[in-house]
C-alpha atoms as a PDB file:
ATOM      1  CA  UNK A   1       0.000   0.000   0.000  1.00  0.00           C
ATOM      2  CA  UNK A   2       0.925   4.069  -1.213  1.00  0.00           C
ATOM      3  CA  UNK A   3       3.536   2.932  -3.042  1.00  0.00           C
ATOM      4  CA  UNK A   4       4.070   4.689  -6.743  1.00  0.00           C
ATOM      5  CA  UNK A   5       3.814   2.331  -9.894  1.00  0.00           C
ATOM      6  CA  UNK A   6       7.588   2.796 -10.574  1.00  0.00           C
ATOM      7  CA  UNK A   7       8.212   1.763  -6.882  1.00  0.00           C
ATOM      8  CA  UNK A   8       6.182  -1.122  -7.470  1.00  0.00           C
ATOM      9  CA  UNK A   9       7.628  -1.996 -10.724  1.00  0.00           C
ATOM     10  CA  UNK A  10      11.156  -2.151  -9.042  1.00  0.00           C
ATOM     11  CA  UNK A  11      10.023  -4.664  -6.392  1.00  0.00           C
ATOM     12  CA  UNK A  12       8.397  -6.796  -8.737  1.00  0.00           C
ATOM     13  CA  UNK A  13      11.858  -6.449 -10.680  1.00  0.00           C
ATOM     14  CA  UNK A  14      13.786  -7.027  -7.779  1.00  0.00           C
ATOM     15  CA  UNK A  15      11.502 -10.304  -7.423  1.00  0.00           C
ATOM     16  CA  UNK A  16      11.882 -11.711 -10.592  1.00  0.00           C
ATOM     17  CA  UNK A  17      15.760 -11.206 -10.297  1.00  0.00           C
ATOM     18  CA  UNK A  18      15.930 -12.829  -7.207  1.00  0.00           C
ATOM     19  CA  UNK A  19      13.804 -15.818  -7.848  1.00  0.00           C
ATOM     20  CA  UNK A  20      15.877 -16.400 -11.655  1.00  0.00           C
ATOM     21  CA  UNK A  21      19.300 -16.270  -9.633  1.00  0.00           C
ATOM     22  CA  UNK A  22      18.443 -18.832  -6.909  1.00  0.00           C
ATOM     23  CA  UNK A  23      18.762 -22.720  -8.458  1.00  0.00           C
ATOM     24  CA  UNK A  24      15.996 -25.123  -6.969  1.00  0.00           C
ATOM     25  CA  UNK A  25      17.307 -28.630  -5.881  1.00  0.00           C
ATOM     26  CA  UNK A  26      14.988 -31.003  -7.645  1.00  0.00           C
ATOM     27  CA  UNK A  27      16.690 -34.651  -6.673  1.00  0.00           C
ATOM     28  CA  UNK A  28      20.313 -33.241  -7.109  1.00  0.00           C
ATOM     29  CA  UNK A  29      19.322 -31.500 -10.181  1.00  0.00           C
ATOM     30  CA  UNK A  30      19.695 -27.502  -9.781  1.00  0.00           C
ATOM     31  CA  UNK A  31      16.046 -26.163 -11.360  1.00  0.00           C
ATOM     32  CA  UNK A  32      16.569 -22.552 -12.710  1.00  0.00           C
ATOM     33  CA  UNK A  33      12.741 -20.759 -12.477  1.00  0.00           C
ATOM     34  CA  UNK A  34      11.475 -17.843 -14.085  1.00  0.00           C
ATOM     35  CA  UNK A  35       8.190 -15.524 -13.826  1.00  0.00           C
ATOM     36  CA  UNK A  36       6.338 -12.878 -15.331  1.00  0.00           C
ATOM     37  CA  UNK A  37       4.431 -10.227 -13.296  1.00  0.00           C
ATOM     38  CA  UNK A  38       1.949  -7.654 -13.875  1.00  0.00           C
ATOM     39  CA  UNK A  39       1.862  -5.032 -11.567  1.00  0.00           C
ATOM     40  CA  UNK A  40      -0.906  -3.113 -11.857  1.00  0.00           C
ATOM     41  CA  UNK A  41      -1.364   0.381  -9.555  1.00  0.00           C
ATOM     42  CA  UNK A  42      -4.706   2.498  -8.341  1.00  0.00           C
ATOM     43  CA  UNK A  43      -4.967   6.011  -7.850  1.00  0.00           C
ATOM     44  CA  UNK A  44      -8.003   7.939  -7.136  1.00  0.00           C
ATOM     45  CA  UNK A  45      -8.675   8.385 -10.613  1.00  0.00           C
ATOM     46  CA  UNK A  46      -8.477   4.387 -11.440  1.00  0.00           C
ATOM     47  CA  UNK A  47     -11.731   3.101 -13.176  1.00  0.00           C
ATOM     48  CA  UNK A  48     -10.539  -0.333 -10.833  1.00  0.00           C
ATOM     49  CA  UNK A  49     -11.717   0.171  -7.513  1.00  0.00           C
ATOM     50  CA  UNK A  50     -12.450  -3.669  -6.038  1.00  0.00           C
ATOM     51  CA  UNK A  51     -10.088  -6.143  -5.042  1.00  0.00           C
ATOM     52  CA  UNK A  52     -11.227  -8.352  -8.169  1.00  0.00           C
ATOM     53  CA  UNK A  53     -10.790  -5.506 -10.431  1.00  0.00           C
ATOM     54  CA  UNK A  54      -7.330  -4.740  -9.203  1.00  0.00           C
ATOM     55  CA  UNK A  55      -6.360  -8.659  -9.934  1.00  0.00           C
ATOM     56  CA  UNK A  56      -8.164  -8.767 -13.377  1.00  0.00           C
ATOM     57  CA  UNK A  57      -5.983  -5.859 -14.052  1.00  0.00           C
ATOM     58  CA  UNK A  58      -2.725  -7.329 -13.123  1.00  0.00           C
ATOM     59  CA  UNK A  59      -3.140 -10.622 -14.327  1.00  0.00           C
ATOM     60  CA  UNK A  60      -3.829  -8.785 -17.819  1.00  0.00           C
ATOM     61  CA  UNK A  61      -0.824  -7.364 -17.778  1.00  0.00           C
ATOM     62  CA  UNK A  62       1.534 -10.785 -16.674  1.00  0.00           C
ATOM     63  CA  UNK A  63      -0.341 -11.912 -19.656  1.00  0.00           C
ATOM     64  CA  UNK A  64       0.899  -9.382 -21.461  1.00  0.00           C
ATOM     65  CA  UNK A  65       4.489 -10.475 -20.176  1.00  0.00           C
ATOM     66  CA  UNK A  66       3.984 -13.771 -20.963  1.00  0.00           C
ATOM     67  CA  UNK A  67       3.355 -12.487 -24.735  1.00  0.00           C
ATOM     68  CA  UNK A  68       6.400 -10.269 -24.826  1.00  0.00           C
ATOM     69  CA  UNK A  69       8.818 -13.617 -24.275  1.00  0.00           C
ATOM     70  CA  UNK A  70       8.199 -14.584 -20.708  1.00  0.00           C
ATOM     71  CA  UNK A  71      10.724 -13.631 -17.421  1.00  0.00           C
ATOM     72  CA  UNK A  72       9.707  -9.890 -17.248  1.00  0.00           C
ATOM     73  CA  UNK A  73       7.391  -7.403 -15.606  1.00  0.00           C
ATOM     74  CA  UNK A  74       4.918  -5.503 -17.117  1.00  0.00           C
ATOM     75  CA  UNK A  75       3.370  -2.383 -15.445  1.00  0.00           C
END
């Protein structure tokens, strides 16, 4: 919560760098993951103002990530 979009966008950065750089053992096999993230911000002026509209929003957008080539974050 109050957080800016490009504040947000960092985290969710930050996240995805994090989670790409740390191997999972899978039955001494190292497991490399990636993600894609939406991140999706309201401000007074949003036309999204319920929980479920703040999620259909988001999820748009790591859709949108997905389509761009995976492993990135869309806001």
């Amino acid at each position: 919560p109050a957080i800016d979009a490009d504040t947000a966008h960092r985290i969710a950065e930050r996240l995805r760098l994090v989670l790409a750089s740390q191997p999972l053992d899978c039955g001494g096999t190292d497991v490399y993951i990636s993600c894609s993230i939406g991140v999706h911000t309201v401000t007074r002026r949003s036309e999204e103002n319920t929980p479920e509209d703040l999620m259909k929003a988001a999820d748009k957008k790591m859709y949108m990530a997905k389509g761009q080539g995976r492993n990135i974050v869309i806001s």
